[in-house]
Protein backbone atom coordinates (compact mmCIF):
# COMPACT_ATOMS: atom_id res chain seq x y z
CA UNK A 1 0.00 0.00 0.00
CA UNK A 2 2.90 2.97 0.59
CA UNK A 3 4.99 1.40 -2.81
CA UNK A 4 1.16 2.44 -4.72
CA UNK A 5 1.62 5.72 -2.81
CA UNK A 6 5.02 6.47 -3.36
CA UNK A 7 4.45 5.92 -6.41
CA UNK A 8 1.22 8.02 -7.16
CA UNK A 9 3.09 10.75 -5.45
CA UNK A 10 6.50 10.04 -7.92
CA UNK A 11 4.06 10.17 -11.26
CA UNK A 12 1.48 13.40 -9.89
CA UNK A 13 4.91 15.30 -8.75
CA UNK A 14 6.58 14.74 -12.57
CA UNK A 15 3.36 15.98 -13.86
CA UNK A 16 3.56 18.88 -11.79
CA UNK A 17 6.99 19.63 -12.91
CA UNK A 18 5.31 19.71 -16.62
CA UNK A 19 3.70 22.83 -16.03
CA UNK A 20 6.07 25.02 -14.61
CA UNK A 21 6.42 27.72 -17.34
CA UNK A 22 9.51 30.24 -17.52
CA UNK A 23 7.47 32.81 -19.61
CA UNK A 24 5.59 34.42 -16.41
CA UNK A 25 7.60 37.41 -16.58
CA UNK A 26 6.04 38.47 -20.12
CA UNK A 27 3.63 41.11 -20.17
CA UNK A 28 0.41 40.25 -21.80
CA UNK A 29 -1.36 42.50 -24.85
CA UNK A 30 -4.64 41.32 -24.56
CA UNK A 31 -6.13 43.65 -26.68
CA UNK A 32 -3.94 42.58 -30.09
CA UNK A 33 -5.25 38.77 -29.81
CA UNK A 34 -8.61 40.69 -30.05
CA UNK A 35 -8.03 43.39 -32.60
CA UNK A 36 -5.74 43.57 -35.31
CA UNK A 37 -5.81 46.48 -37.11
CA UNK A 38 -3.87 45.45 -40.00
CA UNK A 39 -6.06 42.00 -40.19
CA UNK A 40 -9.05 42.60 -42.32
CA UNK A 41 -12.55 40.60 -42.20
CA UNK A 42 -12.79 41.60 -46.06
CA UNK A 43 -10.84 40.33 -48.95
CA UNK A 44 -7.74 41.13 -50.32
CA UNK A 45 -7.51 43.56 -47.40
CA UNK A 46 -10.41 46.28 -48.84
CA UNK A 47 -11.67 47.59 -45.95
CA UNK A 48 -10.52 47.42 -42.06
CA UNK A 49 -12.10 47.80 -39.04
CA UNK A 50 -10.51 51.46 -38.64
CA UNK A 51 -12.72 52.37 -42.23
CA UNK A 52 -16.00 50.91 -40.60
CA UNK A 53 -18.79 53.33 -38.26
CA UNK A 54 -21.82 52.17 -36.55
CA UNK A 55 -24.28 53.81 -34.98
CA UNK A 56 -27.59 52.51 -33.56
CA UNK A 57 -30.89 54.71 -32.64
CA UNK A 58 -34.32 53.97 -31.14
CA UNK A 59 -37.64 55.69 -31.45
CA UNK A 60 -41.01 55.54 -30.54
CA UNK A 61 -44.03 57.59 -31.42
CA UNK A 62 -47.90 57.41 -30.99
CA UNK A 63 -50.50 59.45 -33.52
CA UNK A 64 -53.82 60.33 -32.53
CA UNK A 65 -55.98 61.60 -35.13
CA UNK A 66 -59.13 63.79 -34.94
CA UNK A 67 -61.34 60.81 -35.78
CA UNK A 68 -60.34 58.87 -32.53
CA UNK A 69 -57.65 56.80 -33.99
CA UNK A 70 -54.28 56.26 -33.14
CA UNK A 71 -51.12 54.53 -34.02
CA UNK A 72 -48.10 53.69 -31.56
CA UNK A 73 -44.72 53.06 -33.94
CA UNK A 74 -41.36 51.91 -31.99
CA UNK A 75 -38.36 52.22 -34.80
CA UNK A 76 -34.53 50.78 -34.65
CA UNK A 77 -32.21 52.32 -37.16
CA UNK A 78 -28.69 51.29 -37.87
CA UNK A 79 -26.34 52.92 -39.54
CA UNK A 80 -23.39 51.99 -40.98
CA UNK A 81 -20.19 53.97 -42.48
CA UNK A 82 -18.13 51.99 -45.27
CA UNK A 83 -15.07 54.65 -45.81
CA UNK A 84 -13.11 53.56 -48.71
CA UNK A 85 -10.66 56.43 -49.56
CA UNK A 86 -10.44 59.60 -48.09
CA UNK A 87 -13.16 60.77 -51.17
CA UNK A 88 -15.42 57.96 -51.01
CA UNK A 89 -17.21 56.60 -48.79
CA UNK A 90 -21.16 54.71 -48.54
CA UNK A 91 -23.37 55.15 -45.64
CA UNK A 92 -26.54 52.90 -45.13
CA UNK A 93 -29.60 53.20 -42.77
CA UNK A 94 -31.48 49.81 -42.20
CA UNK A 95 -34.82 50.09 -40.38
CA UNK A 96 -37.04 47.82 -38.08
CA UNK A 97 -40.63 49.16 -37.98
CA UNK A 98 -43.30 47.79 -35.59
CA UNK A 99 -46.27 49.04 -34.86
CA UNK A 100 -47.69 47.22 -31.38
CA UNK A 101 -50.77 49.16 -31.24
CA UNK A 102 -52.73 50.83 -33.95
CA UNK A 103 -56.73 51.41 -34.43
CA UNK A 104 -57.13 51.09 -37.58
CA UNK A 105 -56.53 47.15 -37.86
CA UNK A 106 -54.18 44.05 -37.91
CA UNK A 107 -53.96 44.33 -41.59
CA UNK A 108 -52.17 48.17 -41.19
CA UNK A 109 -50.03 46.98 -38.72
CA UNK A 110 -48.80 43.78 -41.10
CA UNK A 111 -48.73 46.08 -43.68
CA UNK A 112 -45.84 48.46 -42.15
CA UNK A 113 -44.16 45.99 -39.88
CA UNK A 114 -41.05 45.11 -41.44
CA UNK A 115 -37.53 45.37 -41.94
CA UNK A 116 -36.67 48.46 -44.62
CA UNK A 117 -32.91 49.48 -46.50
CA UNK A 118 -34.25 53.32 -45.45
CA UNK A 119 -31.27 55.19 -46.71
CA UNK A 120 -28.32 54.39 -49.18
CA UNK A 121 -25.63 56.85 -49.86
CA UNK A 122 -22.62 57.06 -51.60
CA UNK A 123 -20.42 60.27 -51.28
CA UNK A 124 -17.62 61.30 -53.21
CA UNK A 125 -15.37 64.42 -53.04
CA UNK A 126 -14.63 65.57 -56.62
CA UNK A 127 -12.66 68.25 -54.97
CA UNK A 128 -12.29 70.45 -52.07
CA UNK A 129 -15.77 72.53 -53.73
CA UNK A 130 -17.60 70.06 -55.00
CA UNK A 131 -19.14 66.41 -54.17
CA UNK A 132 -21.00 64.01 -55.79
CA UNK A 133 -23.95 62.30 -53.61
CA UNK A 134 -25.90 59.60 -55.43
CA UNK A 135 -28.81 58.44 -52.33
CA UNK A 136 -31.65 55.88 -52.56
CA UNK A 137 -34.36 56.15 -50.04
CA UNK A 138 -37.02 53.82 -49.08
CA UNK A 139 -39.96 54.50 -46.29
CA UNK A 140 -43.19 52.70 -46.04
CA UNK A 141 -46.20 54.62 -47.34
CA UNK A 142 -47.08 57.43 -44.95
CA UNK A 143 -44.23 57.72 -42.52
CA UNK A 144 -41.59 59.72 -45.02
CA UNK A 145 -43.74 63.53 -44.83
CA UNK A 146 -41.13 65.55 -47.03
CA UNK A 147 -42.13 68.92 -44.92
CA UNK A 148 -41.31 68.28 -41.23
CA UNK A 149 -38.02 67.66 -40.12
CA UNK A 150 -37.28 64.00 -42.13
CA UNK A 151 -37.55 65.80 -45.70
CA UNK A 152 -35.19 65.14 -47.99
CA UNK A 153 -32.45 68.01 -47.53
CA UNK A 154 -32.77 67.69 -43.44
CA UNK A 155 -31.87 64.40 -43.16
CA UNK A 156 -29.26 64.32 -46.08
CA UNK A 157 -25.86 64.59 -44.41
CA UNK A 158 -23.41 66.14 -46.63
CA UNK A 159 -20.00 63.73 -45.23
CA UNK A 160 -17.51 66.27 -46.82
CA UNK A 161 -18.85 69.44 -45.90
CA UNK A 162 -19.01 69.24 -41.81
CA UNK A 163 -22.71 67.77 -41.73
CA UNK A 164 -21.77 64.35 -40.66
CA UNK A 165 -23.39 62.55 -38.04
CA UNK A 166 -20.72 60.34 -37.92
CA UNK A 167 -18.31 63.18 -36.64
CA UNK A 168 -15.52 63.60 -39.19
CA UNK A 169 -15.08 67.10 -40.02
């Protein structure tokens, strides 16, 4: 019975001496086995991680109307910032609609529910004067009104000319 020990104890202390390691003293980047800005997720090295922006924003609204009707609408927009050069760069706005609560019927609220490409943008800088912006825009029926505050100039952010909302200036 104390040979089995002995030699249990011989066989778990060689183990032990296994895992002694002499790289202790080595400070540790934990961050670089993370990120790696010079790795990129695209091909042929395109586009980085330093040329990509996102931003995420909530919303919710209700509507009453004069007719006693009314229409609760929660949206989630994310957008995105693809910068490819310093004069080009596309921006996108994808938007979740729901509508929990609505009078005016199930079929409304199937109808707008959804998942929408709102906004597509691509920006480039001709020169230090001039830009080109080519911009496709997509709303369900009734929710773009082009004279409050979401028109078409108000929400178009000019990238090159300090009206970013990503915050390059």
């Amino acid at each position: 019975m104390k040979k089995t020990i002995l030699l249990l104890f011989l066989i778990s202390l060689s183990a032990s001496f296994a895992q002694f390691r002499d790289d202790l003293n080595k400070s540790v980047d934990v961050k670089s086995g993370i990120f790696n800005k010079n790795n990129s997720a695209f091909p042929f090295g395109l586009l980085g991680i330093e040329d990509f922006q996102m931003r995420h924003s909530f919303g919710l609204s209700y509507s009453a109307f004069g007719s006693g009707g009314g229409m609760a609408l929660g949206t989630y927009t994310n957008s995105m910032l693809f910068q490819f050069s310093d004069k080009l760069n596309l921006e996108t706005d994808i938007s979740v609609l729901n509508s929990p609560y609505s009078s005016f019927g199930k079929d409304f609220a199937k109808q707008i529910n959804g998942v929408y490409l709102s906004r597509v943008q691509m920006n480039y800088k001709v020169s230090d004067n001039m830009s080109v912006i080519l911009q496709y825009r997509s709303s369900p029926f009734g929710y773009y009104n082009p004279y409050y505050s979401n028109g078409f100039f108000s929400n178009s952010r000019d990238y090159f000319f300090g009206g970013d909302e990503f915050g390059k200036e």
